[in-house]
PDB file of N, CA and C in Angstrom:
ATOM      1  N   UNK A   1       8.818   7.275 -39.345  1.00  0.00           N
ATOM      2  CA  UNK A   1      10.044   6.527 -39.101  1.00  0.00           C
ATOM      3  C   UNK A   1      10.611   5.946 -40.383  1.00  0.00           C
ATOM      4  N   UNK A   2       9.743   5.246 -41.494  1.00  0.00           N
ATOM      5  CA  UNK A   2      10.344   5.063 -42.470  1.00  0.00           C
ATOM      6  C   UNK A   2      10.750   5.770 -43.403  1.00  0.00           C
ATOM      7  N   UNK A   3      10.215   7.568 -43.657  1.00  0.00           N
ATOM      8  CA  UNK A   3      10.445   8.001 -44.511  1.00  0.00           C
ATOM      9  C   UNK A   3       9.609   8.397 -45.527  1.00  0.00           C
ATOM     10  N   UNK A   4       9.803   8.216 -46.587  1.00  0.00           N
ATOM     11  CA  UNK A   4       9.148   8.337 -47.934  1.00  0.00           C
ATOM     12  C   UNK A   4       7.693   7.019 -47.911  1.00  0.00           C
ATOM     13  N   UNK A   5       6.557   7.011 -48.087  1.00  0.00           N
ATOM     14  CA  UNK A   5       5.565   5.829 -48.366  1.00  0.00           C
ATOM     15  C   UNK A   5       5.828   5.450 -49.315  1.00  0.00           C
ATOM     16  N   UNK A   6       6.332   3.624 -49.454  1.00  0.00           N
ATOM     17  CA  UNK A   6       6.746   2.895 -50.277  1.00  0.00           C
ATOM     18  C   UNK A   6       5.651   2.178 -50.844  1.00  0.00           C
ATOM     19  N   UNK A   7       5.340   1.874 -52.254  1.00  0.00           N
ATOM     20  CA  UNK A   7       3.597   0.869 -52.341  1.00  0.00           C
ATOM     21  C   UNK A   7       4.110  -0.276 -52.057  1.00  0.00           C
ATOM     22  N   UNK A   8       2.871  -0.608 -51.414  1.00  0.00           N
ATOM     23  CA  UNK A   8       3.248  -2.321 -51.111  1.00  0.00           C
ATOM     24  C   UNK A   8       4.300  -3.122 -52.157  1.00  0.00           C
ATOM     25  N   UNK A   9       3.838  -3.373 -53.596  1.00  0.00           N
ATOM     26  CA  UNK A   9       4.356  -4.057 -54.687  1.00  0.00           C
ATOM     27  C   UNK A   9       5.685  -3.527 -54.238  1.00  0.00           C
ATOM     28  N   UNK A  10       6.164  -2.458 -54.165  1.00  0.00           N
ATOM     29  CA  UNK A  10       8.078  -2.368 -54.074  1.00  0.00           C
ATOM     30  C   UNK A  10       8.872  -3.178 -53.014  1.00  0.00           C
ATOM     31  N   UNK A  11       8.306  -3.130 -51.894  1.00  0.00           N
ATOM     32  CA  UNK A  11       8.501  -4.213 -51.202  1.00  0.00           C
ATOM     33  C   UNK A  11       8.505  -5.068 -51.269  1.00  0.00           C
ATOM     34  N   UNK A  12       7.564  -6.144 -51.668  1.00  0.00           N
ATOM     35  CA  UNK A  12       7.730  -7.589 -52.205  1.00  0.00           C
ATOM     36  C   UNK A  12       8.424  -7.853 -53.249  1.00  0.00           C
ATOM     37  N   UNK A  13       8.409  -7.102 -54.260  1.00  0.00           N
ATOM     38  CA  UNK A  13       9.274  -7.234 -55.637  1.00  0.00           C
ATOM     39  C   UNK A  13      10.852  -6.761 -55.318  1.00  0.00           C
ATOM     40  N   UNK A  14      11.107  -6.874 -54.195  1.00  0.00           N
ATOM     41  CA  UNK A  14      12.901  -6.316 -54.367  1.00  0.00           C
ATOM     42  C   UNK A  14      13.013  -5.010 -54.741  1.00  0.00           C
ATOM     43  N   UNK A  15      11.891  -3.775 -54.936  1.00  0.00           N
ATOM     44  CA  UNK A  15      12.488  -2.658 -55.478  1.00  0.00           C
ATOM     45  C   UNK A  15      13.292  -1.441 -54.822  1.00  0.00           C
ATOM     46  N   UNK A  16      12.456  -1.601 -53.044  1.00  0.00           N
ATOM     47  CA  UNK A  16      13.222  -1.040 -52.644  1.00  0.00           C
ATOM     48  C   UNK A  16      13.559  -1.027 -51.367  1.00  0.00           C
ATOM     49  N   UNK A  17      14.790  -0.991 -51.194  1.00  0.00           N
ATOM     50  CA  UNK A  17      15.317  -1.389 -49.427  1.00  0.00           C
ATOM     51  C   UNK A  17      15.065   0.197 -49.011  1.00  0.00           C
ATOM     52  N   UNK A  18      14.738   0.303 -47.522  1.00  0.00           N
ATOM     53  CA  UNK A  18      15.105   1.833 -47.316  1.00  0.00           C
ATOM     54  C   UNK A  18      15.692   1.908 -45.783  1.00  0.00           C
ATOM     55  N   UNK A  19      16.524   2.947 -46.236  1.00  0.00           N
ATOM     56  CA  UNK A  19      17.678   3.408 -44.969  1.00  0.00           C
ATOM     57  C   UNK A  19      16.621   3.568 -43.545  1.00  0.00           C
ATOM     58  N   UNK A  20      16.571   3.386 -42.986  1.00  0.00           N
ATOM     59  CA  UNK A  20      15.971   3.879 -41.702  1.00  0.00           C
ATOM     60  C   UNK A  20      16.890   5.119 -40.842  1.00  0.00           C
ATOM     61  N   UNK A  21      17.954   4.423 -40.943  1.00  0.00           N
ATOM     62  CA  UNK A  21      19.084   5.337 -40.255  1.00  0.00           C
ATOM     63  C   UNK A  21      20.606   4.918 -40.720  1.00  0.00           C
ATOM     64  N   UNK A  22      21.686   5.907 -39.911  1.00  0.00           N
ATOM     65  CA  UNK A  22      22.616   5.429 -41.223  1.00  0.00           C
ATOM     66  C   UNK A  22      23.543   4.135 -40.502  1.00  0.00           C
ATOM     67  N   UNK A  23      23.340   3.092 -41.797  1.00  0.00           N
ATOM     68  CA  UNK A  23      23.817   1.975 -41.556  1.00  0.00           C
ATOM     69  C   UNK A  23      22.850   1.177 -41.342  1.00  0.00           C
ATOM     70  N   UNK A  24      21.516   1.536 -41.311  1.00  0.00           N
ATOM     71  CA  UNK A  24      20.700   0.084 -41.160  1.00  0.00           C
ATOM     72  C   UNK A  24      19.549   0.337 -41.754  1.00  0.00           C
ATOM     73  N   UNK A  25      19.199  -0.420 -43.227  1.00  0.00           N
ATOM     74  CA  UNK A  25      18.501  -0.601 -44.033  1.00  0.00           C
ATOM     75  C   UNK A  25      17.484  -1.820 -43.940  1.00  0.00           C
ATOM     76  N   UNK A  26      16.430  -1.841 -44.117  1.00  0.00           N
ATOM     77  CA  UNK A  26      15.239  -2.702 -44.015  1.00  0.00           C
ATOM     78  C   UNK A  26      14.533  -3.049 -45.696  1.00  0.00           C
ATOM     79  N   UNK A  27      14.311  -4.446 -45.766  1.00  0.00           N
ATOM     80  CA  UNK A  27      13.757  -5.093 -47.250  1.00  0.00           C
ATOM     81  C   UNK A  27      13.399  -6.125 -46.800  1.00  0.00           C
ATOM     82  N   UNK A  28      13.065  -6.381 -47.918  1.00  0.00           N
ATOM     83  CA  UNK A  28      12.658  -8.107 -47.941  1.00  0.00           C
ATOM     84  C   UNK A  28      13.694  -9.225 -48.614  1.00  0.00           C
ATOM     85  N   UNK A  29      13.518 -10.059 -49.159  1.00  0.00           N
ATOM     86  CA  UNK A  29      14.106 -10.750 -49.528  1.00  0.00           C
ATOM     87  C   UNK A  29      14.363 -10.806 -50.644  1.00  0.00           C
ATOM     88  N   UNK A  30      13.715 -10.041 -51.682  1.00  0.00           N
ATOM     89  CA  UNK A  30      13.899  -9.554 -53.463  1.00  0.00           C
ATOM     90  C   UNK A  30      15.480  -8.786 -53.178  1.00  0.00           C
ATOM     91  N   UNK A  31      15.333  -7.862 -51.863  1.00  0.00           N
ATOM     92  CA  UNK A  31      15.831  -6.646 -51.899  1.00  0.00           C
ATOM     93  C   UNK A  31      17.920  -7.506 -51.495  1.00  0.00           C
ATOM     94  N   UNK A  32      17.626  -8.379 -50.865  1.00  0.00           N
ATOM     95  CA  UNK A  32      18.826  -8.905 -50.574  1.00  0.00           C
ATOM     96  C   UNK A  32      19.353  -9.855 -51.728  1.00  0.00           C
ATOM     97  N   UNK A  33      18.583 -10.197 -52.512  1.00  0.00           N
ATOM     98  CA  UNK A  33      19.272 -10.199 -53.758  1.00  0.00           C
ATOM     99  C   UNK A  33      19.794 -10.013 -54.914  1.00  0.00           C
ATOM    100  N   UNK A  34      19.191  -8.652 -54.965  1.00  0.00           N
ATOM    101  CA  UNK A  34      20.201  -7.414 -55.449  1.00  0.00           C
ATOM    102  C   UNK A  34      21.588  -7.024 -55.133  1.00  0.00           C
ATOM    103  N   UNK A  35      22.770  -7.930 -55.610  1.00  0.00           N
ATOM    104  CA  UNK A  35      23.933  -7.903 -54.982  1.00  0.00           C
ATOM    105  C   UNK A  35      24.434  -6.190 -55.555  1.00  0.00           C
ATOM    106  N   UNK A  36      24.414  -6.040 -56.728  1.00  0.00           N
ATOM    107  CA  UNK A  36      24.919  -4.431 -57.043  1.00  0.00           C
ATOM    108  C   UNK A  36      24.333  -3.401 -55.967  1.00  0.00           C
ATOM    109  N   UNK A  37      23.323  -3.239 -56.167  1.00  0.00           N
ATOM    110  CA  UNK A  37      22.337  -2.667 -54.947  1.00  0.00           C
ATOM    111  C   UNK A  37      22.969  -2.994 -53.808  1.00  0.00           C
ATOM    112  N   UNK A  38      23.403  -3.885 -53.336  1.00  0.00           N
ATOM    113  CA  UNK A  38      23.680  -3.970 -51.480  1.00  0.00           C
ATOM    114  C   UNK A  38      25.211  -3.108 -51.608  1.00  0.00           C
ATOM    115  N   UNK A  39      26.048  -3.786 -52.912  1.00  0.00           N
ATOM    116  CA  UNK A  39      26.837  -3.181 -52.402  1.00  0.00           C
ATOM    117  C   UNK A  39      27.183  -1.488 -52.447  1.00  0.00           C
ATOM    118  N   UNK A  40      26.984  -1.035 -54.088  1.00  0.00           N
ATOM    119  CA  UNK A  40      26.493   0.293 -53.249  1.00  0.00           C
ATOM    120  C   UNK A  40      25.947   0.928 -52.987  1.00  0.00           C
ATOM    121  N   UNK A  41      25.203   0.386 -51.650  1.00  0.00           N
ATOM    122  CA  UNK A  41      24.798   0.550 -50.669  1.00  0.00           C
ATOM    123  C   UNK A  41      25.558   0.764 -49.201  1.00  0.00           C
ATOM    124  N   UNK A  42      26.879   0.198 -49.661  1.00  0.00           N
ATOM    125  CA  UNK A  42      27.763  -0.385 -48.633  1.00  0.00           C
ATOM    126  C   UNK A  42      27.264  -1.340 -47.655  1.00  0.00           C
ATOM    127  N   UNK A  43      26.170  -1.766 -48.085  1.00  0.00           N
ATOM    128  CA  UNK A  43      25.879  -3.358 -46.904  1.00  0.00           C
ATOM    129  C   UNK A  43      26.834  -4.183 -47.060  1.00  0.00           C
ATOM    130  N   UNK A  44      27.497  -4.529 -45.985  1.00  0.00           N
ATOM    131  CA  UNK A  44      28.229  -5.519 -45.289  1.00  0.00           C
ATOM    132  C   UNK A  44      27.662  -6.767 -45.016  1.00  0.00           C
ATOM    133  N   UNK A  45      26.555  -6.500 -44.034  1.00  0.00           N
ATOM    134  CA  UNK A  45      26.169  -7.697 -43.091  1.00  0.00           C
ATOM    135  C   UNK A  45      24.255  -7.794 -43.235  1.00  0.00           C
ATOM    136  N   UNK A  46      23.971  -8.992 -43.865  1.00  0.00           N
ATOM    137  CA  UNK A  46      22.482  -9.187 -43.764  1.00  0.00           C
ATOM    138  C   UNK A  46      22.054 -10.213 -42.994  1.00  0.00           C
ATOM    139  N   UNK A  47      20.703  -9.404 -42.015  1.00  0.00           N
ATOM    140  CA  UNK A  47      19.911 -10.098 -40.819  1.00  0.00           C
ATOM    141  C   UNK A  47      18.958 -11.012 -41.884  1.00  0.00           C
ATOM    142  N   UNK A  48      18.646 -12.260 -41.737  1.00  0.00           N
ATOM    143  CA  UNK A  48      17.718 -12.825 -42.242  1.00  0.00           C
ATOM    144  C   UNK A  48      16.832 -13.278 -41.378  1.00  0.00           C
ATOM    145  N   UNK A  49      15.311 -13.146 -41.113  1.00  0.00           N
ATOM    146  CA  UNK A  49      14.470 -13.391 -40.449  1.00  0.00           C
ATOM    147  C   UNK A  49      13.581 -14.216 -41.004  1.00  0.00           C
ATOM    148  N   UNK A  50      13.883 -15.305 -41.183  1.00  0.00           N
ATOM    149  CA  UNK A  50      13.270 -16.432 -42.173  1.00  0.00           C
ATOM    150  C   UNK A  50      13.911 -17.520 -42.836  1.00  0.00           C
ATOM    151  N   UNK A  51      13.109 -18.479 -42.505  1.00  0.00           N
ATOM    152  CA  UNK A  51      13.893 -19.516 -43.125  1.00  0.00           C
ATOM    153  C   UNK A  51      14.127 -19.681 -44.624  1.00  0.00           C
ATOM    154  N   UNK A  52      15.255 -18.897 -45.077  1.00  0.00           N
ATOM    155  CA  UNK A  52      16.352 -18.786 -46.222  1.00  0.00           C
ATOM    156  C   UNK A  52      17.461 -18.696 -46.309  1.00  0.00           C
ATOM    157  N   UNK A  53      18.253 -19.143 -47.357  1.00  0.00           N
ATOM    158  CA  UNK A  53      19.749 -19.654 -47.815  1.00  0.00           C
ATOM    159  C   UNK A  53      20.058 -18.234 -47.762  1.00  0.00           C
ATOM    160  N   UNK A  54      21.193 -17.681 -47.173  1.00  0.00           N
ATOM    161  CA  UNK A  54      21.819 -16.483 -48.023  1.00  0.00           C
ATOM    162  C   UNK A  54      21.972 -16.511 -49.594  1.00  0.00           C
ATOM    163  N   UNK A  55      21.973 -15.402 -49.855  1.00  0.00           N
ATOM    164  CA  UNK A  55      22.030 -15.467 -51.552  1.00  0.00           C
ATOM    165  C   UNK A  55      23.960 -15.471 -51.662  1.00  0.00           C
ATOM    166  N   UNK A  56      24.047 -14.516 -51.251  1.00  0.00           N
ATOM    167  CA  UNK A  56      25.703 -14.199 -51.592  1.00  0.00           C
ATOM    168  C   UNK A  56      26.328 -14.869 -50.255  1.00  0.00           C
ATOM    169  N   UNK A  57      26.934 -15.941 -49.581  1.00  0.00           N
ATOM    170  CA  UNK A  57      27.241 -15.835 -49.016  1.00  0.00           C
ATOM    171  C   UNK A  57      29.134 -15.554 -48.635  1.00  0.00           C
ATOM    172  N   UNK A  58      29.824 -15.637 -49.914  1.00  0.00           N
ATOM    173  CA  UNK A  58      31.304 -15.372 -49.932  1.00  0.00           C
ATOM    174  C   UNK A  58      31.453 -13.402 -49.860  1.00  0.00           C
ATOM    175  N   UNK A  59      30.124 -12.947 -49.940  1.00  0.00           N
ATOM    176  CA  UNK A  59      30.430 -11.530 -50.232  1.00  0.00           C
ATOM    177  C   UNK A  59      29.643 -10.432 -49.167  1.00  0.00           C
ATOM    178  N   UNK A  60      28.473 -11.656 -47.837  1.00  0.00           N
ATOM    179  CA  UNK A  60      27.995 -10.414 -46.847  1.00  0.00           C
ATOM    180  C   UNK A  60      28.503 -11.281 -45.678  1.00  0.00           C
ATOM    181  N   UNK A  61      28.486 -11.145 -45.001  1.00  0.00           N
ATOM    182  CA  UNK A  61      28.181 -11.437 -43.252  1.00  0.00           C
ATOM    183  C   UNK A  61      26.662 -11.659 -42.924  1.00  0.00           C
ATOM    184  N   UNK A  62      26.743 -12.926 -43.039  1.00  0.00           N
ATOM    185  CA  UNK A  62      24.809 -12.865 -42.590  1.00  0.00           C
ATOM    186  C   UNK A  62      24.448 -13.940 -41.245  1.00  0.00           C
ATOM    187  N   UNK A  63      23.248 -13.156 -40.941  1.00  0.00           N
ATOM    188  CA  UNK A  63      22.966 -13.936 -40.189  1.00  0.00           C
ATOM    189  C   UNK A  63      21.493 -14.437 -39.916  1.00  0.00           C
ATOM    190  N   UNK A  64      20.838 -15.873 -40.217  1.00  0.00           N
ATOM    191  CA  UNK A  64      19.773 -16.350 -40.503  1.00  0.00           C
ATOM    192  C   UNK A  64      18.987 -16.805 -38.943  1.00  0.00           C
ATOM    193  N   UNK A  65      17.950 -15.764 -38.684  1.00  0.00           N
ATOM    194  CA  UNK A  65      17.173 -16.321 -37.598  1.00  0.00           C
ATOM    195  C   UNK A  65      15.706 -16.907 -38.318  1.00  0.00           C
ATOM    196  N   UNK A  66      15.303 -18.698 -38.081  1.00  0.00           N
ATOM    197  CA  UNK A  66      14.895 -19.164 -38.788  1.00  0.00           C
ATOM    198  C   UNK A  66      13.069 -18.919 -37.656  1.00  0.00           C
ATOM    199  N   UNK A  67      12.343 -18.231 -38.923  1.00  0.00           N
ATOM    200  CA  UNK A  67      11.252 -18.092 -38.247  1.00  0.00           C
ATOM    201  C   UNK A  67      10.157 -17.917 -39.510  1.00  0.00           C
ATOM    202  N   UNK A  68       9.088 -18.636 -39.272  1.00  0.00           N
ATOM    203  CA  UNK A  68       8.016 -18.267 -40.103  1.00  0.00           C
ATOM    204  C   UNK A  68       7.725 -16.973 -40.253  1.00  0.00           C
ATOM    205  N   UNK A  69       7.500 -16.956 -41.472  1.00  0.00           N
ATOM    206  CA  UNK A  69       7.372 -15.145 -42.111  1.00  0.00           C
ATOM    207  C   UNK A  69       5.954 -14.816 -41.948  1.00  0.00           C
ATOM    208  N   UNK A  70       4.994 -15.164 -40.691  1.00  0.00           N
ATOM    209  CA  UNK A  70       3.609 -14.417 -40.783  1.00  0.00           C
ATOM    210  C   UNK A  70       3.122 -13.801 -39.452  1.00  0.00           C
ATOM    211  N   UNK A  71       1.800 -13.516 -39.777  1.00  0.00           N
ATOM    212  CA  UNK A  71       1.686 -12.251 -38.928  1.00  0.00           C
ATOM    213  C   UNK A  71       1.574 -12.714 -36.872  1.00  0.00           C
ATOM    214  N   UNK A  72       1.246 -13.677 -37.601  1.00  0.00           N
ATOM    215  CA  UNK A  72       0.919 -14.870 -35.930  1.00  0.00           C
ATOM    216  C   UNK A  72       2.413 -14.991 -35.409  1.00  0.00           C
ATOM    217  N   UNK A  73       3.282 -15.157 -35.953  1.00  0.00           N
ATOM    218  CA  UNK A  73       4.754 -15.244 -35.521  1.00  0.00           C
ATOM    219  C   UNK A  73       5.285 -14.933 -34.318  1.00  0.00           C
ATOM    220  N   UNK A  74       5.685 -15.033 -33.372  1.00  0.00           N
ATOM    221  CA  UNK A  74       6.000 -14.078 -32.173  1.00  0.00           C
ATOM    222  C   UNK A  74       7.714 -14.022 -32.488  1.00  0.00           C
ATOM    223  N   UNK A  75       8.539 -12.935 -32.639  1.00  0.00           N
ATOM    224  CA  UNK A  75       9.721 -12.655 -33.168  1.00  0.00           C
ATOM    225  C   UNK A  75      10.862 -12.053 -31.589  1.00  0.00           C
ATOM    226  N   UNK A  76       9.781 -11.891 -30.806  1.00  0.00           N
ATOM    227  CA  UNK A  76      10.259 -11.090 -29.375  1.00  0.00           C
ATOM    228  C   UNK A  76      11.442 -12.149 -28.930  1.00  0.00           C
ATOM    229  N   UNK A  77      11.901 -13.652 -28.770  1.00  0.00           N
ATOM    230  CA  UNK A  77      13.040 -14.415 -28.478  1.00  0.00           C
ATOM    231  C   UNK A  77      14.118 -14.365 -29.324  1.00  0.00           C
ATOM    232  N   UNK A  78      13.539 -13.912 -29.940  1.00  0.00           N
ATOM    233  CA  UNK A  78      14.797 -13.740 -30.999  1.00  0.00           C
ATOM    234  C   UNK A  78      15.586 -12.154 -31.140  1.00  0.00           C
ATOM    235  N   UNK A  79      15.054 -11.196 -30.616  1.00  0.00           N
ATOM    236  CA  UNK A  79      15.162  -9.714 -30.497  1.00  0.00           C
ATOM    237  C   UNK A  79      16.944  -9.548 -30.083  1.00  0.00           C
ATOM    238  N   UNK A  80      17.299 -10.210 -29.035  1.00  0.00           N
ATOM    239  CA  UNK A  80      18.234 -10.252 -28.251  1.00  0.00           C
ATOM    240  C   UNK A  80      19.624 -10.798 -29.757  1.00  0.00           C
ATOM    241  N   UNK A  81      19.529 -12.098 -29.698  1.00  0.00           N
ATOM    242  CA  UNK A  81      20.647 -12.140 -31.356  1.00  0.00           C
ATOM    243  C   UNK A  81      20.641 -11.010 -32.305  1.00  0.00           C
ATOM    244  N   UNK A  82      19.071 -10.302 -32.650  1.00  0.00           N
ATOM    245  CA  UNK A  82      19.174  -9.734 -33.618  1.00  0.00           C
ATOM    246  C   UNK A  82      19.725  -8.351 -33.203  1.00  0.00           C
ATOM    247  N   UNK A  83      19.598  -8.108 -32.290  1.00  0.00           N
ATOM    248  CA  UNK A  83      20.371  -6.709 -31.624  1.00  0.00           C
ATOM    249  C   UNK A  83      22.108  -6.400 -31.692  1.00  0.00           C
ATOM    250  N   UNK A  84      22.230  -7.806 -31.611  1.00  0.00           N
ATOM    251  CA  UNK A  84      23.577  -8.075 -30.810  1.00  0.00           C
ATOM    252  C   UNK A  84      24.402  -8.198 -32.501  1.00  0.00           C
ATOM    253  N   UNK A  85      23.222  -8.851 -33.910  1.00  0.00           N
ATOM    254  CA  UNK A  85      24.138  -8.876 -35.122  1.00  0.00           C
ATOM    255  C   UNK A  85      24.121  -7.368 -35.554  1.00  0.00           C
ATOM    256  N   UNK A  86      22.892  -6.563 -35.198  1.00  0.00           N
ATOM    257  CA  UNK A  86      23.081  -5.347 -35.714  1.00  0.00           C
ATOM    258  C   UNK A  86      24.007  -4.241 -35.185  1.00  0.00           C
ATOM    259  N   UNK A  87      24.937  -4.474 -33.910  1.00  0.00           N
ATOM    260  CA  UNK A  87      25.536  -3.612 -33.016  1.00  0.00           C
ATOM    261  C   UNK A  87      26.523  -4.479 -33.712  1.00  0.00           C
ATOM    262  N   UNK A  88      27.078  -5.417 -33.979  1.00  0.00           N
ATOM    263  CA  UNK A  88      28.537  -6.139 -34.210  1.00  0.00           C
ATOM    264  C   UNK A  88      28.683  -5.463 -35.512  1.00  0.00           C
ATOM    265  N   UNK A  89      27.773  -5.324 -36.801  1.00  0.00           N
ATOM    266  CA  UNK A  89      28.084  -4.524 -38.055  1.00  0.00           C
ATOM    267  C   UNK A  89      28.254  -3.463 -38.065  1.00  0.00           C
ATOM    268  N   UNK A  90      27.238  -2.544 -36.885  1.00  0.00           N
ATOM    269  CA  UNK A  90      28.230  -1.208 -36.792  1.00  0.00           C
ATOM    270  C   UNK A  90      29.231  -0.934 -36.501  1.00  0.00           C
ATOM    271  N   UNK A  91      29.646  -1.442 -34.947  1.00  0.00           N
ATOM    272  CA  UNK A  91      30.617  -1.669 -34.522  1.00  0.00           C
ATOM    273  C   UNK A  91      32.217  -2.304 -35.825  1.00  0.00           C
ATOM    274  N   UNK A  92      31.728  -2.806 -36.501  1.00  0.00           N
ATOM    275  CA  UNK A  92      33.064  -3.027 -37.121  1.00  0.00           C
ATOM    276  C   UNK A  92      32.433  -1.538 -39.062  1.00  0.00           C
ATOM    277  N   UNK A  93      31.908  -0.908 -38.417  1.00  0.00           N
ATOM    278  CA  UNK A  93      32.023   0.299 -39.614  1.00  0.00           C
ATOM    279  C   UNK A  93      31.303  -0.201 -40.679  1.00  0.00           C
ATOM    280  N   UNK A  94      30.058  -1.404 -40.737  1.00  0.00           N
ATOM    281  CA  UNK A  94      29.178  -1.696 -42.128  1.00  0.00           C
ATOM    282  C   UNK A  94      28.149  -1.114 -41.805  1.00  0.00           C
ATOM    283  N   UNK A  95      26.917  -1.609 -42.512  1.00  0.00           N
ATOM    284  CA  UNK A  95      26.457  -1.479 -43.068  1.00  0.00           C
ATOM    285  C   UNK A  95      25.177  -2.795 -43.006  1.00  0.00           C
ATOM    286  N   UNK A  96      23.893  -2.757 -42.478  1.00  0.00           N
ATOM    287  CA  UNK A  96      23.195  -3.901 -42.454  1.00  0.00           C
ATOM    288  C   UNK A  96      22.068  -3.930 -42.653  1.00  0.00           C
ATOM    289  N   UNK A  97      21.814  -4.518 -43.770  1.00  0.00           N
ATOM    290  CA  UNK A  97      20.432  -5.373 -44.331  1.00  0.00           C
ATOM    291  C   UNK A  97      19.382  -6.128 -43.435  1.00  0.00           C
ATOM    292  N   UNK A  98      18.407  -5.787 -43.205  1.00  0.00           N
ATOM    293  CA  UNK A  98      17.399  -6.478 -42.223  1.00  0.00           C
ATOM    294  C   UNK A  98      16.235  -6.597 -42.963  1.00  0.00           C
ATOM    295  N   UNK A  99      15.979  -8.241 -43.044  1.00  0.00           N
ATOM    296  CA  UNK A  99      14.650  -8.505 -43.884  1.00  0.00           C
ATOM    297  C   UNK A  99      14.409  -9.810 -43.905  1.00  0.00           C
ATOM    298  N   UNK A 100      12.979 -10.124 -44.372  1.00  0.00           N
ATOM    299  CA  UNK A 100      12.145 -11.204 -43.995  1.00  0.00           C
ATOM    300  C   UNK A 100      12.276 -11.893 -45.750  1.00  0.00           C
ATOM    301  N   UNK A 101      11.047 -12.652 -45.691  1.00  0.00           N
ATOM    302  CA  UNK A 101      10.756 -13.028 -47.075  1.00  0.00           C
ATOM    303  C   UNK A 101       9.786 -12.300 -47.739  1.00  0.00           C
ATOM    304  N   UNK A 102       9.276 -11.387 -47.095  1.00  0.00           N
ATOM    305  CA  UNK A 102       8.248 -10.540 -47.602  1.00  0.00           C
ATOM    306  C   UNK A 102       8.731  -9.261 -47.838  1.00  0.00           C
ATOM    307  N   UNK A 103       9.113  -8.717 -46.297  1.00  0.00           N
ATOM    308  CA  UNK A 103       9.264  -7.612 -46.271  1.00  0.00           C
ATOM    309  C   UNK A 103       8.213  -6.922 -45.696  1.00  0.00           C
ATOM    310  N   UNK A 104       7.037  -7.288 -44.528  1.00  0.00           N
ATOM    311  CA  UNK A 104       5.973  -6.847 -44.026  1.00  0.00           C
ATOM    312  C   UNK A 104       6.685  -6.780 -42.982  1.00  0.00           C
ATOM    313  N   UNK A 105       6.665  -7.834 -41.810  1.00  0.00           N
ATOM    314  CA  UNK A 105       6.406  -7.497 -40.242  1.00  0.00           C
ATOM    315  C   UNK A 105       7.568  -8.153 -39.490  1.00  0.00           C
ATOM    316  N   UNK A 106       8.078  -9.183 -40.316  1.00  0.00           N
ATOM    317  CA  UNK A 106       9.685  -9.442 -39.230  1.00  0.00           C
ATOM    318  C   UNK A 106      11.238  -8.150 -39.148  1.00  0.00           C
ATOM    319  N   UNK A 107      11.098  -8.184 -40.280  1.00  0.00           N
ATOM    320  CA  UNK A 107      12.357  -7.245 -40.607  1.00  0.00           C
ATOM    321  C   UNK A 107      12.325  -6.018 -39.981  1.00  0.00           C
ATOM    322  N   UNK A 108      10.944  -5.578 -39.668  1.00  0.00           N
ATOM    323  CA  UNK A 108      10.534  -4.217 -39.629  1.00  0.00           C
ATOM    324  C   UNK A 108      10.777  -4.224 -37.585  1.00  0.00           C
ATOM    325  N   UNK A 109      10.064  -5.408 -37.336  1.00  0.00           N
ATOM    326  CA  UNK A 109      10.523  -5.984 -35.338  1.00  0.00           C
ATOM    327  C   UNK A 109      11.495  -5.770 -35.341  1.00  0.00           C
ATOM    328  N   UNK A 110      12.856  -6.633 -36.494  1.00  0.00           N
ATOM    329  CA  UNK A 110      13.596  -6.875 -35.769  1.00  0.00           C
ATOM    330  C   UNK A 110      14.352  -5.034 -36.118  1.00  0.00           C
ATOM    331  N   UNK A 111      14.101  -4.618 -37.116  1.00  0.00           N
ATOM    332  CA  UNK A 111      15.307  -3.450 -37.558  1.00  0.00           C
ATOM    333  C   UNK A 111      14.957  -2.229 -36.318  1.00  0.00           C
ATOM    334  N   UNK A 112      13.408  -2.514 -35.655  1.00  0.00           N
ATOM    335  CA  UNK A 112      12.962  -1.694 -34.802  1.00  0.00           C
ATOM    336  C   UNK A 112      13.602  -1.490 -33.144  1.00  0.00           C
ATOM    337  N   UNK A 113      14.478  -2.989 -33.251  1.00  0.00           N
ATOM    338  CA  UNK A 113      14.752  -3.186 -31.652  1.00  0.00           C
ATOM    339  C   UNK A 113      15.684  -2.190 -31.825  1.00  0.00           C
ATOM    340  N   UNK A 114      16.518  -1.668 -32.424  1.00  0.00           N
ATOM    341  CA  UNK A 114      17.426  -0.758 -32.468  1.00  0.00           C
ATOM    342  C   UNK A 114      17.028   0.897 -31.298  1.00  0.00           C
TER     343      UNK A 114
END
């Protein structure tokens, strides 16, 4: 489902977001602050699954569901918003960023409800 095997380190270090499908890309939180990178990328709109500031916020559409970034986490109440931000960015023709502070196990729930 993801593609290419990414090493752990690229993930945590911001190196690399990857497409899952078209229009919805999965990272962590290095990876969303790579503003050149998002944009071409054409990301529009970033899911945040963790309690963090948007980085850019005059330049994506984001939307912050505030949840501890570990493995104990239960992310399933929150599935329903995160569905509903990732269908509103397609729906208007972007492009969306889905990611945690890591980049392990929220981003990956939520980019999965798809």
């Amino acid at each position: 489902m993801l593609g290419t095997f990414v090493k752990t380190s690229d993930w945590f270090n911001g190196r690399r977001m990857c497409q899952v499908e078209e229009g919805l890309f999965l990272g962590s939180y290095g990876d969303a602050c790579y503003k050149d990178r998002l944009k071409s990328s054409n990301v529009t709109h970033i899911l945040t699954v963790a309690n963090l500031a948007p980085a850019f916020p005059g330049d994506f559409v984001y939307k912050v569901v505030d949840v501890t970034d570990t493995e104990e986490t239960h992310i399933g109440q929150h599935f329903e918003e995160c569905i509903n931000f990732i269908d509103e960015a397609r729906r208007q023709g972007g492009s969306i960023l889905v990611h945690c502070l890591w980049g392990v196990s929220r981003r990956l729930g939520s980019g999965l409800g798809q």
